[in-house]
Protein backbone atom coordinates (compact mmCIF):
# COMPACT_ATOMS: atom_id res chain seq x y z
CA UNK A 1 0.00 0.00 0.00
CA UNK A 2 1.97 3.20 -1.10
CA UNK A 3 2.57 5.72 1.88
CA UNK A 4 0.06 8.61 2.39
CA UNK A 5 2.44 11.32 2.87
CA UNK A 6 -0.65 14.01 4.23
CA UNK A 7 0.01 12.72 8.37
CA UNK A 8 1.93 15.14 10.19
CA UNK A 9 5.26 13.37 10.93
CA UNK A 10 4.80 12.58 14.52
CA UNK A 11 1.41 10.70 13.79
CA UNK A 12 2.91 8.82 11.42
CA UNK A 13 5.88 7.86 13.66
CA UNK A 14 3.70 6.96 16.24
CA UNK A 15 1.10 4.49 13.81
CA UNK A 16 4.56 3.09 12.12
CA UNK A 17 7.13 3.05 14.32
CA UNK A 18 10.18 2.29 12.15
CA UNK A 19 8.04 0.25 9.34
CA UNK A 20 9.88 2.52 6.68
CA UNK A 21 10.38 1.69 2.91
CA UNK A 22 9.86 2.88 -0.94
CA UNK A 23 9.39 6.14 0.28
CA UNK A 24 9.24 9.44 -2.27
CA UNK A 25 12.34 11.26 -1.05
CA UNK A 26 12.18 15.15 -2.26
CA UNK A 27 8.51 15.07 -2.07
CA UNK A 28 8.32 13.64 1.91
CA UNK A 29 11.52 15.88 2.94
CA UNK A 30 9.96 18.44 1.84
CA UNK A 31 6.56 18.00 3.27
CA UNK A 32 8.02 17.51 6.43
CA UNK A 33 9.94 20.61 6.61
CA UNK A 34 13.57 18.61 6.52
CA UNK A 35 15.07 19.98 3.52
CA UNK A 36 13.52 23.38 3.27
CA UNK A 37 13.98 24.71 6.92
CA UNK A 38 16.77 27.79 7.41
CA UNK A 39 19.78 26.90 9.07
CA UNK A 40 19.71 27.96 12.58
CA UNK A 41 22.89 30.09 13.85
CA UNK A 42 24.62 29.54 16.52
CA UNK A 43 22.81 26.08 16.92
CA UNK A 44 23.92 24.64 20.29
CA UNK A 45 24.80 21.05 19.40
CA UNK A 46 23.21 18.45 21.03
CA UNK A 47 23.56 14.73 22.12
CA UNK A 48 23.29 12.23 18.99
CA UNK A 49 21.29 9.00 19.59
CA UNK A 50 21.08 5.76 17.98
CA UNK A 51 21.06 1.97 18.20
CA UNK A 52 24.69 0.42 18.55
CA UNK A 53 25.05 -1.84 21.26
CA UNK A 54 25.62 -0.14 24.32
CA UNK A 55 27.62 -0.88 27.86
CA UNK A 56 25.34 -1.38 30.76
CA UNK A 57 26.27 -0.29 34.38
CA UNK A 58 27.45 -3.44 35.39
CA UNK A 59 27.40 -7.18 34.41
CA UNK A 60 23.98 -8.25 32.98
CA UNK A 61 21.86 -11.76 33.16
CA UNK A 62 19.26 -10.71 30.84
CA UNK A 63 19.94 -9.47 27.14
CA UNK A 64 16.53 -9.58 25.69
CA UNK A 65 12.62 -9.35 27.24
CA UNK A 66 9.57 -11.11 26.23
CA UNK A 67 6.20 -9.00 28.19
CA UNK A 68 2.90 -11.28 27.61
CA UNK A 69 1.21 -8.44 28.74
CA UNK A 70 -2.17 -9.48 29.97
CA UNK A 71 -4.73 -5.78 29.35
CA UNK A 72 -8.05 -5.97 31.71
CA UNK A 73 -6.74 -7.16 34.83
CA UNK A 74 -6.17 -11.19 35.16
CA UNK A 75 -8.48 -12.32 38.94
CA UNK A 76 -5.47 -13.47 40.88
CA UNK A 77 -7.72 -15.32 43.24
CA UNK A 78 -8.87 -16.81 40.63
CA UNK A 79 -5.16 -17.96 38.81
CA UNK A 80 -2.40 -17.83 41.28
CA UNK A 81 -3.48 -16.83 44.41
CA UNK A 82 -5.81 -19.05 46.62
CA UNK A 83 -7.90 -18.04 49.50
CA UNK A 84 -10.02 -20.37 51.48
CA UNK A 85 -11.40 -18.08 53.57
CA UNK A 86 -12.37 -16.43 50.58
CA UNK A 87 -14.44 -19.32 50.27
CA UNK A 88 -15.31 -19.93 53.75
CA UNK A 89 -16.99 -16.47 53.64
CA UNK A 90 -19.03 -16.57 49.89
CA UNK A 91 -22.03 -15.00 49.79
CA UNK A 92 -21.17 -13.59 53.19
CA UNK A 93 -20.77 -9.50 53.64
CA UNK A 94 -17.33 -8.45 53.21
CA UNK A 95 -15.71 -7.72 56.97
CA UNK A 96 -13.98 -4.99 55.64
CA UNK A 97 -13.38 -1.78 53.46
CA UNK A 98 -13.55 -2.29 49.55
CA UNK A 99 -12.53 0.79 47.45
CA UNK A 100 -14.89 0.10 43.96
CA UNK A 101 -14.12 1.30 40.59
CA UNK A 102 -17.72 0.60 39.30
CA UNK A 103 -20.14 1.20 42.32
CA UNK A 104 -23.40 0.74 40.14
CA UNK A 105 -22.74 -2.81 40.17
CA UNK A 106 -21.11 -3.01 43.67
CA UNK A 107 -21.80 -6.13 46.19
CA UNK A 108 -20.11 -6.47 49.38
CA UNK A 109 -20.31 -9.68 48.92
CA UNK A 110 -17.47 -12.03 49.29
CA UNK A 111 -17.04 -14.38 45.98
CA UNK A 112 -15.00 -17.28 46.75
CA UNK A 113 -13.26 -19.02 43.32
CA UNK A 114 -15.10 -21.49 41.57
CA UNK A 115 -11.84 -23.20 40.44
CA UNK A 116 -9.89 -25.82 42.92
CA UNK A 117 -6.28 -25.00 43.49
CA UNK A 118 -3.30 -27.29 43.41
CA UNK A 119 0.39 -27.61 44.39
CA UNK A 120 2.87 -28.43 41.67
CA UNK A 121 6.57 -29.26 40.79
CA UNK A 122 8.89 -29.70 43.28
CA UNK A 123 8.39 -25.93 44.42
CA UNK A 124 4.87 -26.79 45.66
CA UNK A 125 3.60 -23.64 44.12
CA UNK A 126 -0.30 -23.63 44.18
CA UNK A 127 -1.76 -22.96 40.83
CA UNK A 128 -5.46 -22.95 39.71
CA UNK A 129 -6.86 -25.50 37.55
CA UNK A 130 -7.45 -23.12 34.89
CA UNK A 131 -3.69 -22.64 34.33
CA UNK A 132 -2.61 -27.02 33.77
CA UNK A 133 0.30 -25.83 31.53
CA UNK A 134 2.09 -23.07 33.39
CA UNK A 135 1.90 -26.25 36.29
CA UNK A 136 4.13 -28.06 34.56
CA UNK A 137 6.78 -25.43 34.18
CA UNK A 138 5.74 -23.69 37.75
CA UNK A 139 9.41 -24.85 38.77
CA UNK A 140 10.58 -22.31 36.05
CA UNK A 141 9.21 -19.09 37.57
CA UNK A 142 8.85 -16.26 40.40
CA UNK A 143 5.77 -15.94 40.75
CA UNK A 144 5.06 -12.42 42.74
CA UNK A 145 1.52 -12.44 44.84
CA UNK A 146 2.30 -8.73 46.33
CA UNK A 147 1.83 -6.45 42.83
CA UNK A 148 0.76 -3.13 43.50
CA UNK A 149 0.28 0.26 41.31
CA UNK A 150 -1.99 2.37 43.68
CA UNK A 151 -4.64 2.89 41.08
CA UNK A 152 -7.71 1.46 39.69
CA UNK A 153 -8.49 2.85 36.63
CA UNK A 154 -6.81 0.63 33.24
CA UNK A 155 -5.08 3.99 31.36
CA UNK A 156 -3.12 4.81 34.92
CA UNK A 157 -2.64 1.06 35.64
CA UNK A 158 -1.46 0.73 32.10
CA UNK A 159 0.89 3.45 32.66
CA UNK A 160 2.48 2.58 35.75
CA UNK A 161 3.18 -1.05 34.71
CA UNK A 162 4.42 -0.08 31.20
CA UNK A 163 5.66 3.53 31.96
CA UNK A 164 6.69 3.79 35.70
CA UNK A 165 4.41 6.52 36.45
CA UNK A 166 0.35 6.81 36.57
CA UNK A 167 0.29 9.82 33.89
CA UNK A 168 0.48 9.15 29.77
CA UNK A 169 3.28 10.65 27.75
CA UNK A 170 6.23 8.72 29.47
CA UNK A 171 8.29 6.30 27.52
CA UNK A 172 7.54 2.88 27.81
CA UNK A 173 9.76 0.14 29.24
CA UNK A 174 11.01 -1.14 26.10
CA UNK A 175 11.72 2.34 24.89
CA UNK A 176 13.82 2.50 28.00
CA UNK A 177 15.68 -1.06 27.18
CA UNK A 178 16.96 0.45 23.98
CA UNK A 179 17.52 3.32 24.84
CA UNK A 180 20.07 2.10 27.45
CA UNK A 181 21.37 -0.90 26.15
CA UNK A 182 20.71 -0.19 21.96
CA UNK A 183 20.50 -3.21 19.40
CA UNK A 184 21.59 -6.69 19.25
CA UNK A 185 21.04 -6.16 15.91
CA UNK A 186 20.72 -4.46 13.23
CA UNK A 187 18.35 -6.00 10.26
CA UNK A 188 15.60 -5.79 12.86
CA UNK A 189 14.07 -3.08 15.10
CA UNK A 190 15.23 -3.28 18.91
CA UNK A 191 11.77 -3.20 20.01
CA UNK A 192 8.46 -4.88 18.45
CA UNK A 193 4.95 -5.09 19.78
CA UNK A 194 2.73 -8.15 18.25
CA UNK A 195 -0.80 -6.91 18.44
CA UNK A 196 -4.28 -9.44 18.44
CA UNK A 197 -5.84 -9.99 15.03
CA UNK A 198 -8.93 -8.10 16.06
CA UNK A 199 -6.91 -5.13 17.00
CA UNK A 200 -4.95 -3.03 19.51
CA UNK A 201 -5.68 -3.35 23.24
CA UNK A 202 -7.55 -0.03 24.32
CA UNK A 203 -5.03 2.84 24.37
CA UNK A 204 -3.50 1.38 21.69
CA UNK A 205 0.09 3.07 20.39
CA UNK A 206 0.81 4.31 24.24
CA UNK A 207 2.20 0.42 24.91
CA UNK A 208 4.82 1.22 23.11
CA UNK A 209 5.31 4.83 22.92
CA UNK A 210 8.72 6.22 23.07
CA UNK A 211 7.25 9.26 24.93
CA UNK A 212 10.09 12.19 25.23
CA UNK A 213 12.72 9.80 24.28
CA UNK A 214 13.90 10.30 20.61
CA UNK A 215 11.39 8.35 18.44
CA UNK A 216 14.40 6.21 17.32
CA UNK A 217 13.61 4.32 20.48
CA UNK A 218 9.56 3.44 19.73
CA UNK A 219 8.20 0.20 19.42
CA UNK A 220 7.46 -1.22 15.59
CA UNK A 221 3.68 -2.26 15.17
CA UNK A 222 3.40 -5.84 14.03
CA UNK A 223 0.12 -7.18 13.05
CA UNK A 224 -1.42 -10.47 13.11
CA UNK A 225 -2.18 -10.80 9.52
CA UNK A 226 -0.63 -10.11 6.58
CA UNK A 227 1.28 -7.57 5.87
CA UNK A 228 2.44 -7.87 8.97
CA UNK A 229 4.44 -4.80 8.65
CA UNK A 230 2.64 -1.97 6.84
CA UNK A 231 4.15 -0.29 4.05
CA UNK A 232 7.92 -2.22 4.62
CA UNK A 233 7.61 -3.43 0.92
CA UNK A 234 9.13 -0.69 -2.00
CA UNK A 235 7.54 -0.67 -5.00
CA UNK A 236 8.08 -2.99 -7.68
CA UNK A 237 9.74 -0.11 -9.84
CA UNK A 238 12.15 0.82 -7.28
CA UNK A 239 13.02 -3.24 -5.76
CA UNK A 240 16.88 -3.97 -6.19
CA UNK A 241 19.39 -1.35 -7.40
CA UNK A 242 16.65 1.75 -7.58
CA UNK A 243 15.71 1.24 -4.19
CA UNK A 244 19.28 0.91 -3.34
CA UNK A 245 20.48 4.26 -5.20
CA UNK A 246 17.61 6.12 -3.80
CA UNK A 247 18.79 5.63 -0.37
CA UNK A 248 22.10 6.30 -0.78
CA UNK A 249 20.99 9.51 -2.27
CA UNK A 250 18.77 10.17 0.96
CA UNK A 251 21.19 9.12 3.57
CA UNK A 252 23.44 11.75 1.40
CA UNK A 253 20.81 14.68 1.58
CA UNK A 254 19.78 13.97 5.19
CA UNK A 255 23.33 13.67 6.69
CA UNK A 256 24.23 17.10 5.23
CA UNK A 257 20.84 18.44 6.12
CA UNK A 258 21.58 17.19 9.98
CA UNK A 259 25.26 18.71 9.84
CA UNK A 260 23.64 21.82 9.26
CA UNK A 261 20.73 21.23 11.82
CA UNK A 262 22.32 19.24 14.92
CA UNK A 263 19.73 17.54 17.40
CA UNK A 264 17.28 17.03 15.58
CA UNK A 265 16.27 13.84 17.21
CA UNK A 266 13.10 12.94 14.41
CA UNK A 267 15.62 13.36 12.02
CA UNK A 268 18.26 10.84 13.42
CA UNK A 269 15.83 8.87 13.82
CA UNK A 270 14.25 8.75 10.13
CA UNK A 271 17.66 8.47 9.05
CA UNK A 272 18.46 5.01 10.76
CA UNK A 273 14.75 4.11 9.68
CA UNK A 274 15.62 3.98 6.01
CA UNK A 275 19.00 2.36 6.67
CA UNK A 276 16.92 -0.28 8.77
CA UNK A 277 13.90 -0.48 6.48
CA UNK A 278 15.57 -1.61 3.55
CA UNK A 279 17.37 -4.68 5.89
CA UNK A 280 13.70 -5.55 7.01
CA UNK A 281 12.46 -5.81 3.70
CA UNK A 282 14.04 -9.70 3.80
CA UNK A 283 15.00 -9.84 7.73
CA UNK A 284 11.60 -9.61 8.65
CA UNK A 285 9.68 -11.43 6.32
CA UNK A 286 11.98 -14.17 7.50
CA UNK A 287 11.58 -13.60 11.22
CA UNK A 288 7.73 -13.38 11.02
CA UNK A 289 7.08 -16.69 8.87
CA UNK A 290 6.94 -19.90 11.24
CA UNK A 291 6.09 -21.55 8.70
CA UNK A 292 9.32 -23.23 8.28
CA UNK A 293 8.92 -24.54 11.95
CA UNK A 294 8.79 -27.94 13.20
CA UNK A 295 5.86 -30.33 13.92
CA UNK A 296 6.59 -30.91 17.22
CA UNK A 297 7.41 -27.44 18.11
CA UNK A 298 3.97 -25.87 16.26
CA UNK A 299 2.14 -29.15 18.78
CA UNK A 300 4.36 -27.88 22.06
CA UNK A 301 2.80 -24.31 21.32
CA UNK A 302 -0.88 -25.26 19.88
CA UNK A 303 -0.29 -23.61 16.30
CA UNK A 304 -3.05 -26.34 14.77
CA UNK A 305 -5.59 -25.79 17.71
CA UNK A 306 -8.55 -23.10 16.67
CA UNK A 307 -8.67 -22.03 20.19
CA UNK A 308 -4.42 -21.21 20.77
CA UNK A 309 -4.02 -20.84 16.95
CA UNK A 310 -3.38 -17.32 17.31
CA UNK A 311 -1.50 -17.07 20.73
CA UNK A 312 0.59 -19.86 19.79
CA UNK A 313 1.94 -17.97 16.38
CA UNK A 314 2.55 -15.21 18.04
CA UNK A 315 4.72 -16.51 20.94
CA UNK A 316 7.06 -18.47 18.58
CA UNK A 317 7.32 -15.25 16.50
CA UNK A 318 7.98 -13.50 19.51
CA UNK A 319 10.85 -16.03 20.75
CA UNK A 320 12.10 -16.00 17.05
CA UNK A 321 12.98 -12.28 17.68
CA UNK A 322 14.84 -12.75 20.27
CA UNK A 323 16.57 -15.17 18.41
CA UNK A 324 17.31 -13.19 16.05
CA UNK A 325 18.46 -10.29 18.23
CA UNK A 326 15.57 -8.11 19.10
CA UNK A 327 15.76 -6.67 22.78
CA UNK A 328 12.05 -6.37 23.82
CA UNK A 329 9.13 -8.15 22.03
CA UNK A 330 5.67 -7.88 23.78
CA UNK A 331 3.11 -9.92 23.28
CA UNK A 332 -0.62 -7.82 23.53
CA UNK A 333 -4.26 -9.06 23.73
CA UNK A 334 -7.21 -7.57 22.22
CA UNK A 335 -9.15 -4.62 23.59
CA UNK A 336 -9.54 -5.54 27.59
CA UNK A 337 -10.37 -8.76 27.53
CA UNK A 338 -9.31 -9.73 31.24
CA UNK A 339 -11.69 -7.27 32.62
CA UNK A 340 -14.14 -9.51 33.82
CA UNK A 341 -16.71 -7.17 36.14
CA UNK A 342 -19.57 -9.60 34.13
CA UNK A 343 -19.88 -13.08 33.25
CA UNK A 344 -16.30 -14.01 34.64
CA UNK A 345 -17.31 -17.60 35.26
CA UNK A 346 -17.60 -18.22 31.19
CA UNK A 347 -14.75 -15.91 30.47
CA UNK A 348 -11.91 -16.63 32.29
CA UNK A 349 -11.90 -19.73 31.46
CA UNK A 350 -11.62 -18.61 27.54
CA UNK A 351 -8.88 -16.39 28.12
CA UNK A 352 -6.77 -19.27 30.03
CA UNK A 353 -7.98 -22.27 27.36
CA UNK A 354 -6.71 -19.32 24.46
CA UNK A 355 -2.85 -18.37 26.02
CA UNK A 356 -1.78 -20.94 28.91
CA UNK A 357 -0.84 -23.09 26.82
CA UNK A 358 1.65 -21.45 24.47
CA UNK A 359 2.97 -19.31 27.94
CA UNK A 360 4.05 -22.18 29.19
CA UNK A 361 5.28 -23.31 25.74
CA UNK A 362 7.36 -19.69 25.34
CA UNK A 363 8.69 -21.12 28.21
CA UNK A 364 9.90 -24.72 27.49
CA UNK A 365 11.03 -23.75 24.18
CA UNK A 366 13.63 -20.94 25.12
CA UNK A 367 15.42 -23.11 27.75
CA UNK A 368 16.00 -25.89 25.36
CA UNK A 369 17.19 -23.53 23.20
CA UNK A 370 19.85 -22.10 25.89
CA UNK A 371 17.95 -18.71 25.96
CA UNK A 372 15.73 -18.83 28.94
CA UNK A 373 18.84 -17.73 31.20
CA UNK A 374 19.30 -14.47 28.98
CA UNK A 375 15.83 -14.00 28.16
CA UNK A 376 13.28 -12.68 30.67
CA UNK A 377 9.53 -13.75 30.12
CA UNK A 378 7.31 -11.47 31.77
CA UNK A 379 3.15 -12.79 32.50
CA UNK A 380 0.47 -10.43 33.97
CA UNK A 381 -1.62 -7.19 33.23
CA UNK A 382 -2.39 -3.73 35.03
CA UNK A 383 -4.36 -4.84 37.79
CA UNK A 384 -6.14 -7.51 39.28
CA UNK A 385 -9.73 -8.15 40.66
CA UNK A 386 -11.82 -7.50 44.00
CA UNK A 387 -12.50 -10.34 46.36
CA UNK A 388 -16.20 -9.34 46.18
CA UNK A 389 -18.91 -9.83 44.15
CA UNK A 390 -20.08 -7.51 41.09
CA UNK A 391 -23.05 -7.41 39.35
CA UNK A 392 -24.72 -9.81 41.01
CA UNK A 393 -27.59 -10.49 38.82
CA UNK A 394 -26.85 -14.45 39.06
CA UNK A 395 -23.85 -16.74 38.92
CA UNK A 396 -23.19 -16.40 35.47
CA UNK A 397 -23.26 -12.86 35.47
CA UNK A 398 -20.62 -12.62 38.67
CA UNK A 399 -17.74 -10.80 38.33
CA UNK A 400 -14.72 -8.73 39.73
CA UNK A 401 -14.07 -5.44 40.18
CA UNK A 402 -10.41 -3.95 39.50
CA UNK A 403 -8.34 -4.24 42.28
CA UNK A 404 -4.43 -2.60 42.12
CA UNK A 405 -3.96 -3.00 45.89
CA UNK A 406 -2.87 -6.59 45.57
CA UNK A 407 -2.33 -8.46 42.66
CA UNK A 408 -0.17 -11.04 41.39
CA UNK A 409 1.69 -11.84 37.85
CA UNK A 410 4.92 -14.17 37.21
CA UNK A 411 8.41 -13.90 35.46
CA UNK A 412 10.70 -16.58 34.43
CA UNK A 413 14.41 -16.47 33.13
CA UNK A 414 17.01 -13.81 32.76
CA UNK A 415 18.11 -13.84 36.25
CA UNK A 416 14.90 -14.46 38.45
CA UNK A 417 14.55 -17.26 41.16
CA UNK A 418 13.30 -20.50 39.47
CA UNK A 419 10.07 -22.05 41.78
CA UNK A 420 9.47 -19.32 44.10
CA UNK A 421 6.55 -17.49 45.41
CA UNK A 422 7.24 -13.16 46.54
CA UNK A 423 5.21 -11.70 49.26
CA UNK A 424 1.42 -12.50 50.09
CA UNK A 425 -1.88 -10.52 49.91
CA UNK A 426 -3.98 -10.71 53.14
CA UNK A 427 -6.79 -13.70 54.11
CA UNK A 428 -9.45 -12.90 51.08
CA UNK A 429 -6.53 -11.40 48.61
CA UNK A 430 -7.21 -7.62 48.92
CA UNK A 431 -4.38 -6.08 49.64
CA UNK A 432 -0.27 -6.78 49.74
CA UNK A 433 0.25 -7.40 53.44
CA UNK A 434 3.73 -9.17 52.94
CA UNK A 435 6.62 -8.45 51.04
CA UNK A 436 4.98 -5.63 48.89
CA UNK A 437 6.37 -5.15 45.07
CA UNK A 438 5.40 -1.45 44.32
CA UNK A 439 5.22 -0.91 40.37
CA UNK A 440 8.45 1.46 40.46
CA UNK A 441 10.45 -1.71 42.14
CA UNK A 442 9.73 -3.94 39.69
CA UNK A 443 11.14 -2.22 37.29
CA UNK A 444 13.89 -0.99 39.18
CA UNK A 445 14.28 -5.00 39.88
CA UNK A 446 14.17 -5.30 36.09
CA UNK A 447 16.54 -3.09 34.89
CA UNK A 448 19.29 -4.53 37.32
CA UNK A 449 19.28 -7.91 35.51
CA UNK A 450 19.95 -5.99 32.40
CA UNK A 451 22.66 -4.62 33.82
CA UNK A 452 20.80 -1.06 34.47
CA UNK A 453 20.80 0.70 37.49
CA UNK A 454 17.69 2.66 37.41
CA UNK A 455 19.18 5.82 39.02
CA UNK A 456 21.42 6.36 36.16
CA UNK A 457 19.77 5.02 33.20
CA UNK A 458 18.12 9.12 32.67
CA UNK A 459 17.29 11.30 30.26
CA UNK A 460 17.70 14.80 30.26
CA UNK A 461 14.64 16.88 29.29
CA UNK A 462 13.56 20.59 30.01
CA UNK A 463 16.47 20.44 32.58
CA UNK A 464 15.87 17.99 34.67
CA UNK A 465 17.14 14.29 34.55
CA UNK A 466 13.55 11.82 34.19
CA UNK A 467 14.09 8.00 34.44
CA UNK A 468 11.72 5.34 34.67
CA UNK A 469 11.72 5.17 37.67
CA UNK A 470 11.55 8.73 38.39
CA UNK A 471 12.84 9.15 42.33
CA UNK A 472 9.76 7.38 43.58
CA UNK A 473 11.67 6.03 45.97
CA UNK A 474 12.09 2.59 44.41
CA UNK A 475 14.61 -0.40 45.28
CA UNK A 476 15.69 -3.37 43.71
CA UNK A 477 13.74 -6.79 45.06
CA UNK A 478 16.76 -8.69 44.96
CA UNK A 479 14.87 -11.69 46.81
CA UNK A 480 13.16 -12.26 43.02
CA UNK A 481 16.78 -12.35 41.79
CA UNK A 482 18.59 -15.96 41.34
């Protein structure tokens, strides 16, 4: 499909992240004010950016990230956190405080799980029945039980988990990953998002913004069908030695053009987009097609079931990235399809039937591959629910309300304890009453097994120095750490 060149630049950034090829040079310079601007005098130079391969602060166990990033809120209570009492008490009033999200359909009712829980591996760790795959790999993971953000509302959930803070703008984690560490390589963008066939989750591009980081650093779009990659193909007038010339010519044009203009971050950035573009053009078409991969491997991740079809594809794609050098692939689900405040009793059981199985595949598959240790697999969403009833209207209409003051989601590889359960929620799986993992701490946590230390991976902007962590006070949860 041949590039509308009428989007202001920054849109189109955003929508294509680095998806750039067969463009019409003079014509989209021009439009977007790169060759015809006057040279500025006395132009204070400022810091260049790119995507070489960069030192970290000290020795690193991760190189590369996989986030199966769960939008809506998975019930903990429901997954990975059992609570008899919970039980004990259903249909009994709540002997405490609830703070509700949605009080039209409030109950104070308590709503013990419907699923029986179940120790596993020789950790012991107590999974639901909903989750029979991640059980046999439970001996592979930290599993944390003490998540909180603070907030109850999906954008500033969203935010916090993704972005370290509860407000939108900020760059998100994998914008941060390059941005410290750069490429592994470079025939493939540093950072790719696989979206859902139906769509983006709600909020859509800010999962992978780059914020105020130089839009070098945003994540690449890559959809579930075909073209995977929007507008990566040239066309067929300009394939081969056309294509080839024409870039030269660009990178010629736009490296004079940046001489003259210094800092101009949008430009670096569209400069190492061509460069990159024309790599993809075979790199990723490569990358993307499983379709060269094994029988038993498409079985271990349920390519040829209907109901993990999808999932499955897109967690071997993912761990063929990281193969293949990427730094930080996540993995997103349609709209919010964990947020369960209805009918949870039907749905939950969908959403675990459609992704446990190639999760736990993701998992199997990188460590006989020898890149579980350096790879980091990340499980769990925004939030999780209420211990109380919602719309209560009948069992099948039951459901959850958002909860952020206790929830739990697991990580595996790259440097985390194998079999072992952080912190606990209290008797009905409210609140963190044990070991707490704030939202800032995790991801100081994460960065140190890159090799980060989150008070000095910062960017300088409007005077100040802003990291991800953004002197919130956080620390490093080194009892997750191996």
């Amino acid at each position: 499909m041949p590039l509308s060149f009428c989007s202001p630049r920054r849109h189109f950034l955003q929508q294509q992240g680095m998806g750039l090829a067969g463009l019409a040079l003079a014509d989209l310079l021009t439009r977007d004010g790169l060759l015809a601007a006057p040279v500025k005098p006395e132009t204070i130079a400022e810091p260049s950016f790119d995507l070489l391969e960069k030192k970290p602060h000290f020795e690193p166990r991760a190189k590369a990230m996989i986030s199966l990033f769960m939008m809506g809120g998975p019930s903990q209570m429901d997954l990975f956190d059992p609570k008899p009492m919970l039980t004990k008490y259903h249909g009994q009033k709540f002997p405490g405080d609830i703070k509700y999200d949605n009080l039209a359909q409030a109950s104070s009712k308590c709503f013990g799980s419907p699923w029986k829980f179940k120790r596993h591996g020789q950790s012991g760790i107590e999974l639901s029945e909903l989750l029979p795959n991640l059980a046999e790999v439970v001996d592979e993971i930290t599993l944390i039980r003490s998540m909180t953000s603070g907030v109850s509302n999906h954008a500033q959930g969203l935010y916090a988990m993704n972005a370290g803070r509860v407000t939108a703008g900020r760059p998100a984690l994998g914008s941060w990953l390059t941005y410290g560490l750069g490429s592994q390589t470079d025939e493939l963008p540093a950072y790719m998002v696989l979206s859902h066939p139906s769509g983006l989750p709600t909020f859509s591009g800010e999962h992978y913004t780059n914020g105020w980081l130089p839009a070098l650093y945003q994540g690449t779009l890559v959809r579930a069908v075909e073209p995977r990659i929007l507008n990566l193909d040239p066309l067929p007038a300009l394939a081969g030695g056309p294509q080839r010339r024409q870039l030269d010519w660009l990178r010629k044009l736009n490296e004079e053009h940046l001489a003259a203009h210094p800092g101009e971050h949008d430009l670096q950035a569209r400069i190492a987009s061509y460069e990159l573009a024309a790599k993809m053009q075979s790199a990723a078409k490569e990358a993307l097609d499983i379709s060269g991969e094994p029988a038993h491997i498409r079985k271990l991740y349920g390519v040829d079931n209907p109901i993990t079809a999808d999932y499955a594809t897109r967690c071997i794609i993912a761990r063929r990235l990281v193969e293949r050098g990427v730094r930080y692939v996540q993995v997103l689900n349609s709209g919010q399809s964990w947020d369960q405040h209805g009918s949870l009793v039907s749905a939950l059981p969908k959403n675990c039937a459609a992704t446990d199985q190639p999760s736990a595949a993701l998992i199997l598959d990188l460590k006989q591959r020898g890149l579980l240790d350096s790879t980091v697999v990340h499980w769990g969403g925004e939030m999780g629910r209420l211990p109380v009833l919602q719309n209560d209207a009948g069992p099948e209409k039951w459901g959850r309300d958002h909860n952020t003051f206790g929830f739990s989601m697991w990580l595996a590889g790259g440097g985390f304890k194998r079999g072992y359960v952080h912190g606990e929620t209290d008797e009905f799986g409210h609140k963190a009453v044990v070991n707490e993992v704030r939202h800032f701490d995790y991801h100081a946590t994460l960065l140190k097994v890159f090799g980060l230390d989150h008070g000095k991976l910062v960017y300088k902007r409007n005077g100040l120095a802003a990291s991800l962590t953004d002197n919130q006070g956080a620390r490093v949860v080194d009892q997750l750490l191996a």
